[in-house]
PDB file of N, CA and C in Angstrom:
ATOM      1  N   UNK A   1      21.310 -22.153 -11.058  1.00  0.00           N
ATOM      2  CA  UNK A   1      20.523 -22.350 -12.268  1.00  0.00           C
ATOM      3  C   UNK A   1      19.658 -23.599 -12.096  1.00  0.00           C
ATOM      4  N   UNK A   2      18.430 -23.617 -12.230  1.00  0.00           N
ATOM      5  CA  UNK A   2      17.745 -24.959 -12.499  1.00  0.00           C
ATOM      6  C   UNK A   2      17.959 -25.963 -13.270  1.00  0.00           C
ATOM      7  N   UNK A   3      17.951 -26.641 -13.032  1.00  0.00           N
ATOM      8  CA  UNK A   3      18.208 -28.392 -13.653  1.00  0.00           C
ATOM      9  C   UNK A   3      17.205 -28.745 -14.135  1.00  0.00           C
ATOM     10  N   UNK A   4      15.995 -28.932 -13.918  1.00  0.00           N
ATOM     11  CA  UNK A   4      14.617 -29.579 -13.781  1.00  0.00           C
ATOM     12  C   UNK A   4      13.695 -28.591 -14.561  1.00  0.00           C
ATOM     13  N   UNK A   5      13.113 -29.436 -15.272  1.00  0.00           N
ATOM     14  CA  UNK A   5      11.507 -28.352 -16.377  1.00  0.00           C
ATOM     15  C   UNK A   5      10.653 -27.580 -15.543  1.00  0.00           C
ATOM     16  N   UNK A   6      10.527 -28.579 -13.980  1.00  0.00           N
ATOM     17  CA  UNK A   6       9.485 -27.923 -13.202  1.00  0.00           C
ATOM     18  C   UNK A   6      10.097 -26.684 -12.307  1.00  0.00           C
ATOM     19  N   UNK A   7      11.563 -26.813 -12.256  1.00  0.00           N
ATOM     20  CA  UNK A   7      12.119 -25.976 -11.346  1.00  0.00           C
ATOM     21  C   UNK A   7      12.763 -24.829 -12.248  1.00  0.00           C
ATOM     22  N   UNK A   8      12.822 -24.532 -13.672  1.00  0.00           N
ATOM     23  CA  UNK A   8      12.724 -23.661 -14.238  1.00  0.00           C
ATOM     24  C   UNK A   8      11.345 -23.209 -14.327  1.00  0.00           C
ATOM     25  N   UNK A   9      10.039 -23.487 -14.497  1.00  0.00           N
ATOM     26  CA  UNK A   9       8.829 -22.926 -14.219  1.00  0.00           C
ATOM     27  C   UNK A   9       8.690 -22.324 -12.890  1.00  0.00           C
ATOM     28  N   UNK A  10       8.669 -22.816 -12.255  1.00  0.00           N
ATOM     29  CA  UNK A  10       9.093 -22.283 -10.806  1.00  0.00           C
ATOM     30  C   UNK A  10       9.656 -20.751 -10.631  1.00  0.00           C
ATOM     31  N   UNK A  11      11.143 -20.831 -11.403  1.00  0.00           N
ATOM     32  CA  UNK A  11      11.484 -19.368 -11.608  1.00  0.00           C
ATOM     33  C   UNK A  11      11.080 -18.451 -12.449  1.00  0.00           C
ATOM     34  N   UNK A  12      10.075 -19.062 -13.334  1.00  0.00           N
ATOM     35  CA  UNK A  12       9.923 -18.400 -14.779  1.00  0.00           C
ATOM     36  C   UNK A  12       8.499 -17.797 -13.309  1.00  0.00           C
ATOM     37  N   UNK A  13       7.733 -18.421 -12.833  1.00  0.00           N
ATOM     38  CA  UNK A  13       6.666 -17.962 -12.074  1.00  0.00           C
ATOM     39  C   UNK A  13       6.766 -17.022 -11.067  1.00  0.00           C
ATOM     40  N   UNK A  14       8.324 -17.018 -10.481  1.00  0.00           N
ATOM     41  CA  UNK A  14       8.955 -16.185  -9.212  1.00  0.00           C
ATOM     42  C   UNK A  14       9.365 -15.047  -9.475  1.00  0.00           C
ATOM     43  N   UNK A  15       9.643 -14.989 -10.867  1.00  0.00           N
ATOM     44  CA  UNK A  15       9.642 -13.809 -11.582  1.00  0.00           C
ATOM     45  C   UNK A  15       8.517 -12.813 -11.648  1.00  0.00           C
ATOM     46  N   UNK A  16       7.701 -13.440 -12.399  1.00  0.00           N
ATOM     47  CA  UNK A  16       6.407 -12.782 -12.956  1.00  0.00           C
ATOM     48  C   UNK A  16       5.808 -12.469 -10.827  1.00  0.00           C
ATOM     49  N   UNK A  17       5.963 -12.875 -10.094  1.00  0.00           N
ATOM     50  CA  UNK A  17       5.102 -13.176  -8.890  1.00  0.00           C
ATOM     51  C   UNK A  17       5.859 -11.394  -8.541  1.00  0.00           C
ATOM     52  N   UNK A  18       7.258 -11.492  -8.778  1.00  0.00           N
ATOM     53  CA  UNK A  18       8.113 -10.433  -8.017  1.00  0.00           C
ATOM     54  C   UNK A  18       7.788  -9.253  -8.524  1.00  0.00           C
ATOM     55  N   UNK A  19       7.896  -9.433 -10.020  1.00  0.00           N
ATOM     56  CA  UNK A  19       7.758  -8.073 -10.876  1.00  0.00           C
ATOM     57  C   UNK A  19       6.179  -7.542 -10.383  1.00  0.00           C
ATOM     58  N   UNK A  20       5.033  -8.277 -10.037  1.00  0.00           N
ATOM     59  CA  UNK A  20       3.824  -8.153  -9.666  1.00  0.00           C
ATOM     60  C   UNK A  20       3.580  -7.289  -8.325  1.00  0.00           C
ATOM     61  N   UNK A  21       4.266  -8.128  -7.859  1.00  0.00           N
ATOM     62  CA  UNK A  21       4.696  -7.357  -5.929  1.00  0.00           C
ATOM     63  C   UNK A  21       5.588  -5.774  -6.361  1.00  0.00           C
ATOM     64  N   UNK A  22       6.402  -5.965  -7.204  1.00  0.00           N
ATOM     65  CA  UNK A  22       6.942  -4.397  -6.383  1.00  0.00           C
ATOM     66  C   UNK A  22       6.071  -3.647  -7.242  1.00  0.00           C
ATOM     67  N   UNK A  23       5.492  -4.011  -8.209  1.00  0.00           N
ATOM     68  CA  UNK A  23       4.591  -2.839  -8.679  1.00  0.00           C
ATOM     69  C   UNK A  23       3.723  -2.381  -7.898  1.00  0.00           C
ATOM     70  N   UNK A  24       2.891  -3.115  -6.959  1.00  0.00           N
ATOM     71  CA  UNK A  24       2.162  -3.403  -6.000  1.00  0.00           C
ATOM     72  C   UNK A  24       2.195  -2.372  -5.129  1.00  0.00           C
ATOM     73  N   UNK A  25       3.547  -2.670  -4.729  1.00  0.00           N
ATOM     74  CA  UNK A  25       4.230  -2.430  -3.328  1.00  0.00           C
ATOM     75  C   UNK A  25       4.649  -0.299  -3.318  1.00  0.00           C
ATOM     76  N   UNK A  26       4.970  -0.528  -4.737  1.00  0.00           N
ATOM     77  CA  UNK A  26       5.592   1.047  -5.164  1.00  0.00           C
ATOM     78  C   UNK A  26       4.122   1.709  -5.235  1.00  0.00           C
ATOM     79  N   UNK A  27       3.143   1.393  -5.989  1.00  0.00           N
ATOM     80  CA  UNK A  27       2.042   1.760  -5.512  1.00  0.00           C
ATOM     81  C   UNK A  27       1.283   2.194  -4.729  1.00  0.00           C
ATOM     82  N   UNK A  28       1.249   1.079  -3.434  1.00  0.00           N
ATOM     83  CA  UNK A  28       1.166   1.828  -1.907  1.00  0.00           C
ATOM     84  C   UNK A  28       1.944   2.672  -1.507  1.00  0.00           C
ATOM     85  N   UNK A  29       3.357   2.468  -1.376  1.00  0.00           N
ATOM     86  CA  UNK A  29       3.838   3.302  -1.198  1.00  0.00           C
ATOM     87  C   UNK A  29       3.737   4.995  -1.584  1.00  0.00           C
ATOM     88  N   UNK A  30       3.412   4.675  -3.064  1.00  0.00           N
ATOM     89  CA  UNK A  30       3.124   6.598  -3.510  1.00  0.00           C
ATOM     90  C   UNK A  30       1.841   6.905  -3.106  1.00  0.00           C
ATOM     91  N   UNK A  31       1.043   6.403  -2.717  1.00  0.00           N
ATOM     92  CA  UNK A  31      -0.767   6.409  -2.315  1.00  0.00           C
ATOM     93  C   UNK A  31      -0.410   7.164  -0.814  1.00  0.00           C
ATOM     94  N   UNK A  32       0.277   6.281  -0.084  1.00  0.00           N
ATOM     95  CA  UNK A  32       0.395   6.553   1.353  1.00  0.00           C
ATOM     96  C   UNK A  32       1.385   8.037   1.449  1.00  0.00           C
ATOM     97  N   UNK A  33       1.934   7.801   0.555  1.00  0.00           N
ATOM     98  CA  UNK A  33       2.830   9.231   0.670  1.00  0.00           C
ATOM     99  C   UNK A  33       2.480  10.369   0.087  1.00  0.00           C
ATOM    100  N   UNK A  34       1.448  10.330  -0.922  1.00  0.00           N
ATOM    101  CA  UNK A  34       0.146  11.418  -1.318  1.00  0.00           C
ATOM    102  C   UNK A  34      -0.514  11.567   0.297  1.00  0.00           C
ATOM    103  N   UNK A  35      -1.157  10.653   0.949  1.00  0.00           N
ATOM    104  CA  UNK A  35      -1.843  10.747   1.602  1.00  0.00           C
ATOM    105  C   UNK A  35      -1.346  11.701   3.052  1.00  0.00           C
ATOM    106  N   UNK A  36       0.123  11.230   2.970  1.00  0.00           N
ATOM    107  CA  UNK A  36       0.925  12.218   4.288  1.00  0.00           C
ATOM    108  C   UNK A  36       0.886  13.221   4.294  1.00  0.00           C
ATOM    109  N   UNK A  37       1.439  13.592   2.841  1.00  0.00           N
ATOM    110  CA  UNK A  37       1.274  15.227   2.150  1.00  0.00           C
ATOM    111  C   UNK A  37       0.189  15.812   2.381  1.00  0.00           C
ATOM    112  N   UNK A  38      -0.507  15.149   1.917  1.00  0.00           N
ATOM    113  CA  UNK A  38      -2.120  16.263   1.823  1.00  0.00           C
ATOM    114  C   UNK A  38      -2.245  16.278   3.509  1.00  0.00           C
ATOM    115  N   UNK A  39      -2.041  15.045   4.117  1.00  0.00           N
ATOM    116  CA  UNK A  39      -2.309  15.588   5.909  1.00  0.00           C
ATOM    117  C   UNK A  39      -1.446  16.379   6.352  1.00  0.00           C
ATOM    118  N   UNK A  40      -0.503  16.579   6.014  1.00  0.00           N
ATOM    119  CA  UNK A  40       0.460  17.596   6.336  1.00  0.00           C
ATOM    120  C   UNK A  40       0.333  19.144   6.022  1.00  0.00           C
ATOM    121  N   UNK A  41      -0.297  19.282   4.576  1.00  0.00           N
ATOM    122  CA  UNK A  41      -0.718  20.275   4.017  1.00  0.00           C
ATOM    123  C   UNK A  41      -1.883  20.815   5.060  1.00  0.00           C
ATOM    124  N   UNK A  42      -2.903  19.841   5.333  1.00  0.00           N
ATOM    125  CA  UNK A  42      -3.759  20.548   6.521  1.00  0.00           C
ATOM    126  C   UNK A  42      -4.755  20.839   5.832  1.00  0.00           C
ATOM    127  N   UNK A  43      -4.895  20.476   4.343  1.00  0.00           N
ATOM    128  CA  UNK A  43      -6.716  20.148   4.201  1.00  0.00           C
ATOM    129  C   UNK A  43      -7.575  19.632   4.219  1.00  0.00           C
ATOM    130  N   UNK A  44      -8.404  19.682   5.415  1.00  0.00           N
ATOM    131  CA  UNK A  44      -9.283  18.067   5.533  1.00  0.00           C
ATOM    132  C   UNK A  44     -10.087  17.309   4.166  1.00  0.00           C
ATOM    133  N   UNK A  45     -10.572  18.036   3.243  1.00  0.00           N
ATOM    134  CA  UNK A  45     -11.165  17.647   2.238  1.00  0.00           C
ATOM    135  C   UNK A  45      -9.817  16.817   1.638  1.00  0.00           C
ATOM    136  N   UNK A  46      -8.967  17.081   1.263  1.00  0.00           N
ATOM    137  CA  UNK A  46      -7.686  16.575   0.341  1.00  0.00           C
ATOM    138  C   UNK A  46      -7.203  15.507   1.057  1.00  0.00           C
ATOM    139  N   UNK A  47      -7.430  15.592   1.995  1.00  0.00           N
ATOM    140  CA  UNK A  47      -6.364  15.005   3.641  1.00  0.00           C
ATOM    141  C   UNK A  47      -7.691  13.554   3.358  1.00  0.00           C
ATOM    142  N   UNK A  48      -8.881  13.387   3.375  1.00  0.00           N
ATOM    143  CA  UNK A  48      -9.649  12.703   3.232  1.00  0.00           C
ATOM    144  C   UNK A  48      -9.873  11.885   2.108  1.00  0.00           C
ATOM    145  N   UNK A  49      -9.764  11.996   0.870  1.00  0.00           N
ATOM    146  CA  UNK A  49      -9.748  11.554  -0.304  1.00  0.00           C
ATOM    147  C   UNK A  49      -8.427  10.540  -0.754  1.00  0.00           C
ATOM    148  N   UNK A  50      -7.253  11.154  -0.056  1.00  0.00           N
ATOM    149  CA  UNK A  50      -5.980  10.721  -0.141  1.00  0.00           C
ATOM    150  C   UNK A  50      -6.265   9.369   0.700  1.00  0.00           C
ATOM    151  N   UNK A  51      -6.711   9.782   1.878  1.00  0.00           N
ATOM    152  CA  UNK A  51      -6.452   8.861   2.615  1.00  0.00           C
ATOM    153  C   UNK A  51      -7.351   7.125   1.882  1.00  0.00           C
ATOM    154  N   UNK A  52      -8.274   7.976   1.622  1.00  0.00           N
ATOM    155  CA  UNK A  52      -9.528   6.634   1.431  1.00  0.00           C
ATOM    156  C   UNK A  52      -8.627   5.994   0.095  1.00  0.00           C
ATOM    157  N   UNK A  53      -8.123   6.606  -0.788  1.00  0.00           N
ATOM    158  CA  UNK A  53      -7.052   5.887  -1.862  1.00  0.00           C
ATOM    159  C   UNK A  53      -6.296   5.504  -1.162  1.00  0.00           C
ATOM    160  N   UNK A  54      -5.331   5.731  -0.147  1.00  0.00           N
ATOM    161  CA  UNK A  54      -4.162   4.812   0.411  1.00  0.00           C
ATOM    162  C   UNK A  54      -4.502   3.415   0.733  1.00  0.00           C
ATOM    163  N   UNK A  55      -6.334   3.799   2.121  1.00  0.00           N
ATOM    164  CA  UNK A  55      -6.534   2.582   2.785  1.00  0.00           C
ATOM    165  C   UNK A  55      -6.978   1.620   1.740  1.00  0.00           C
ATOM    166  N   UNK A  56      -7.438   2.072   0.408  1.00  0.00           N
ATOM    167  CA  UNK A  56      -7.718   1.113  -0.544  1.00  0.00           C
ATOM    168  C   UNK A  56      -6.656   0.407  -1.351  1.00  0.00           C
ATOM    169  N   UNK A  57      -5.156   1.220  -1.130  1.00  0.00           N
ATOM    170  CA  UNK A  57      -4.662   0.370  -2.086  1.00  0.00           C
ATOM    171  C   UNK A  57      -3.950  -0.567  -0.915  1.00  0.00           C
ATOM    172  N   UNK A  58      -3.611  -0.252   0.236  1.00  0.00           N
ATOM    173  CA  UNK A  58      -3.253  -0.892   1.753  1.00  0.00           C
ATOM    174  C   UNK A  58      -4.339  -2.345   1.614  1.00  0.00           C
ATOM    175  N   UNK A  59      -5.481  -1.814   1.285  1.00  0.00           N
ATOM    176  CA  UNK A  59      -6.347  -3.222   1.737  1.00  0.00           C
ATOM    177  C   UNK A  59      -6.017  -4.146   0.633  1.00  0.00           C
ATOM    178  N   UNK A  60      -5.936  -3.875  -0.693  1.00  0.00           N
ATOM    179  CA  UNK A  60      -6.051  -4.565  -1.900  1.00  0.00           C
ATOM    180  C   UNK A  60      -4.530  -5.322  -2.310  1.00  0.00           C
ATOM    181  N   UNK A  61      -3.483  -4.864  -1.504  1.00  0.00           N
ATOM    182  CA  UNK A  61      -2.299  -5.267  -1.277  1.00  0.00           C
ATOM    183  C   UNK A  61      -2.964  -6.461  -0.182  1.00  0.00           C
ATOM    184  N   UNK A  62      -2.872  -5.766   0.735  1.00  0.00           N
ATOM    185  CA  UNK A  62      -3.196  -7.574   1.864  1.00  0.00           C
ATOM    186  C   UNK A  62      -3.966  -8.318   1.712  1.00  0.00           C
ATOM    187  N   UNK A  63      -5.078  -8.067   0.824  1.00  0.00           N
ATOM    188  CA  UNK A  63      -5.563  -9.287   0.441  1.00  0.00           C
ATOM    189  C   UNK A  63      -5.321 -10.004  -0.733  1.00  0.00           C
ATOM    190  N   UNK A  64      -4.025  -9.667  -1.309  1.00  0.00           N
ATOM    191  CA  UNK A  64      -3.269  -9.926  -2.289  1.00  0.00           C
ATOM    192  C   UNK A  64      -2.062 -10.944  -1.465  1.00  0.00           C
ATOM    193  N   UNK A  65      -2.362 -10.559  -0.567  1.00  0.00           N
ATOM    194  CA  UNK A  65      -0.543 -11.240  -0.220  1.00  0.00           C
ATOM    195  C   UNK A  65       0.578 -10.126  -0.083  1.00  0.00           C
ATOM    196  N   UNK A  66       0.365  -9.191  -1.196  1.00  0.00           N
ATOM    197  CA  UNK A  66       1.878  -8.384  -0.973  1.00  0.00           C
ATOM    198  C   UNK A  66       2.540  -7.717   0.040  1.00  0.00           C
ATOM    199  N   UNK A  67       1.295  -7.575   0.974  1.00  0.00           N
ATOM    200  CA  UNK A  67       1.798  -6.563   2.627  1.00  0.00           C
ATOM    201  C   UNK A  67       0.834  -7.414   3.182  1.00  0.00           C
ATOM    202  N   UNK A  68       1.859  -8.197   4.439  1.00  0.00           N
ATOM    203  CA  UNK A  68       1.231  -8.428   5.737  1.00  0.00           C
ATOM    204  C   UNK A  68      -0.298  -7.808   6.040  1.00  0.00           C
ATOM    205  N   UNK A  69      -1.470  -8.770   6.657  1.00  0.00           N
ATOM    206  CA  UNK A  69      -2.597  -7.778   6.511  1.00  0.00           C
ATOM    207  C   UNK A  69      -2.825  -7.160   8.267  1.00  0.00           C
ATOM    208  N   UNK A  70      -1.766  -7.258   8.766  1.00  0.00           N
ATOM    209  CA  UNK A  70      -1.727  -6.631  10.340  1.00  0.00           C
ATOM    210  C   UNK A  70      -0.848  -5.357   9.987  1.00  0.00           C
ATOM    211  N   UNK A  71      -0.005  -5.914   9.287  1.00  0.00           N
ATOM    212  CA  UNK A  71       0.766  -4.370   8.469  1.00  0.00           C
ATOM    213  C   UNK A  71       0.030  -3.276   7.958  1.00  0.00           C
ATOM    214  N   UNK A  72      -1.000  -3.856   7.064  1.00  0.00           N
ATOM    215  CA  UNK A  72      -1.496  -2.847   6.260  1.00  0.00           C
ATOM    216  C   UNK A  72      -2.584  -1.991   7.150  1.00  0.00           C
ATOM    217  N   UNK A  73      -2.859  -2.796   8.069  1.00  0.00           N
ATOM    218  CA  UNK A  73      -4.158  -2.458   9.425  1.00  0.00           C
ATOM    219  C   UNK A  73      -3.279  -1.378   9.894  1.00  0.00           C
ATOM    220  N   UNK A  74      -2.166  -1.690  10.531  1.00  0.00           N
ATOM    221  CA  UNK A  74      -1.776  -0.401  10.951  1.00  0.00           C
ATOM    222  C   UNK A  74      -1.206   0.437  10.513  1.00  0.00           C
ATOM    223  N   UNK A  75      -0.880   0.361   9.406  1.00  0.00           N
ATOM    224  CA  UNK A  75      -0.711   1.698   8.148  1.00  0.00           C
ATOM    225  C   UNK A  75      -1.969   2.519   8.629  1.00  0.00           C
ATOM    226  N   UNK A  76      -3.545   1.490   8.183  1.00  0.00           N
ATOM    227  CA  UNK A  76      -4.338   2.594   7.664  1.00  0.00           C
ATOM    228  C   UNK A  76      -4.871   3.379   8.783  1.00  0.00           C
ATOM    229  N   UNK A  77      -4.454   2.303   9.889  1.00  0.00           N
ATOM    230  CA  UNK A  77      -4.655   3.061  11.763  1.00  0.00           C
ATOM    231  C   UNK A  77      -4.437   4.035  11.930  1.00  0.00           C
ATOM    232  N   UNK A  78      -3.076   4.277  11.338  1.00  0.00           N
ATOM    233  CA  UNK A  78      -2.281   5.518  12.158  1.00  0.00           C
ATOM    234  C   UNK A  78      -2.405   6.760  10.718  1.00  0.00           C
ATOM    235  N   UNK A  79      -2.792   6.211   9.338  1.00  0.00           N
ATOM    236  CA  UNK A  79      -2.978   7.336   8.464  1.00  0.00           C
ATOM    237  C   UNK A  79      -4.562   7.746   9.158  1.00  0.00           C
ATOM    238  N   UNK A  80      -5.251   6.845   9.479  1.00  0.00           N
ATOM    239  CA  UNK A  80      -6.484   7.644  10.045  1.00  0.00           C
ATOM    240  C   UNK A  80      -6.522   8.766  11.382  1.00  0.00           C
ATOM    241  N   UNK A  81      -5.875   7.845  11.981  1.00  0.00           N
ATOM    242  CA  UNK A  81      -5.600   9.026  13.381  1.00  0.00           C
ATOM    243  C   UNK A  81      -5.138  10.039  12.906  1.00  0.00           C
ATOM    244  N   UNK A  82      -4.155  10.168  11.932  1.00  0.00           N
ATOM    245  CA  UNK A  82      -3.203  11.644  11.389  1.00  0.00           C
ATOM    246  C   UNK A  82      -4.431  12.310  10.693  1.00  0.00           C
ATOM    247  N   UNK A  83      -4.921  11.803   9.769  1.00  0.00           N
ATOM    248  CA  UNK A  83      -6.211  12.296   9.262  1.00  0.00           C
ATOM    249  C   UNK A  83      -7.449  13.031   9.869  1.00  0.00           C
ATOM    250  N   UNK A  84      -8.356  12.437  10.934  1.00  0.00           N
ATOM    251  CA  UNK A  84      -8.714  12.946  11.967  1.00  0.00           C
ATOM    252  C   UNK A  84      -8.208  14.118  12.736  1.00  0.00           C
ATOM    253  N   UNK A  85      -7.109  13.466  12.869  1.00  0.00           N
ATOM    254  CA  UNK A  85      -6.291  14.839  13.653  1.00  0.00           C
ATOM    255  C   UNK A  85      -6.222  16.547  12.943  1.00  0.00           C
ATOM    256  N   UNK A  86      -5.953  16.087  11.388  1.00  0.00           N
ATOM    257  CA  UNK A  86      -6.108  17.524  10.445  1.00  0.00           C
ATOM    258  C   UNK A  86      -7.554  17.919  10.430  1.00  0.00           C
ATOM    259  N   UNK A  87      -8.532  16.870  10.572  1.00  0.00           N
ATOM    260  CA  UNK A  87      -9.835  17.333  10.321  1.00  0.00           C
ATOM    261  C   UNK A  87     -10.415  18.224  11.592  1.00  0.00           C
ATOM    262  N   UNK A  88     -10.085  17.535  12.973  1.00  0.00           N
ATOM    263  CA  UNK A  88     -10.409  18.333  13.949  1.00  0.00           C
ATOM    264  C   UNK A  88      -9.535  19.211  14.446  1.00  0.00           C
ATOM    265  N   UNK A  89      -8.314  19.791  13.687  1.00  0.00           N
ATOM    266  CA  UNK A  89      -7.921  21.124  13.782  1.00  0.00           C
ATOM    267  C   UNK A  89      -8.431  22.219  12.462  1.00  0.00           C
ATOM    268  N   UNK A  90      -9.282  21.569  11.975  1.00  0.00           N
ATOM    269  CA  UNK A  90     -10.576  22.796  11.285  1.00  0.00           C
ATOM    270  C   UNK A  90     -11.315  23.013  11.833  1.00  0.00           C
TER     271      UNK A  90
END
């Protein structure tokens, strides 16, 4: 428990910082996992749209802080290669 005015602000802030991040975080996560689906499904139009929402919420996370931004690079690396890949088997 904190002792100190500034070190209860501190947690009152680590709070609000956390609750911020996993909203964040659950976010990408369902973006990127729309985005698998539809590449999996095998429609390049769907497979494309998904994706450009994932790499946007991937980018807007790392420049947030909430995901590593070498992390989020190769998230959107390898959702692109998978992507590509459905497009040039049409």
């Amino acid at each position: 428990m904190a002792n100190t005015a500034s070190a209860e602000k501190r947690n009152r802030q680590a709070q609000k910082r956390r609750a911020r991040n996993v909203q964040v975080r659950t976010g990408v996560k369902s973006a990127v996992k729309k985005a698998r689906e539809a590449i999996t499904q095998g429609d390049a139009n769907v497979a494309r749209d998904a994706f450009k929402s994932a790499a946007r919420a991937l980018e807007k996370a790392a420049s947030k802080g909430v995901v590593h931004k070498n992390a989020a690079s190769r998230k959107i690396s390898r959702l692109a290669k998978a992507a590509a890949k459905t497009a040039a088997a049409k």
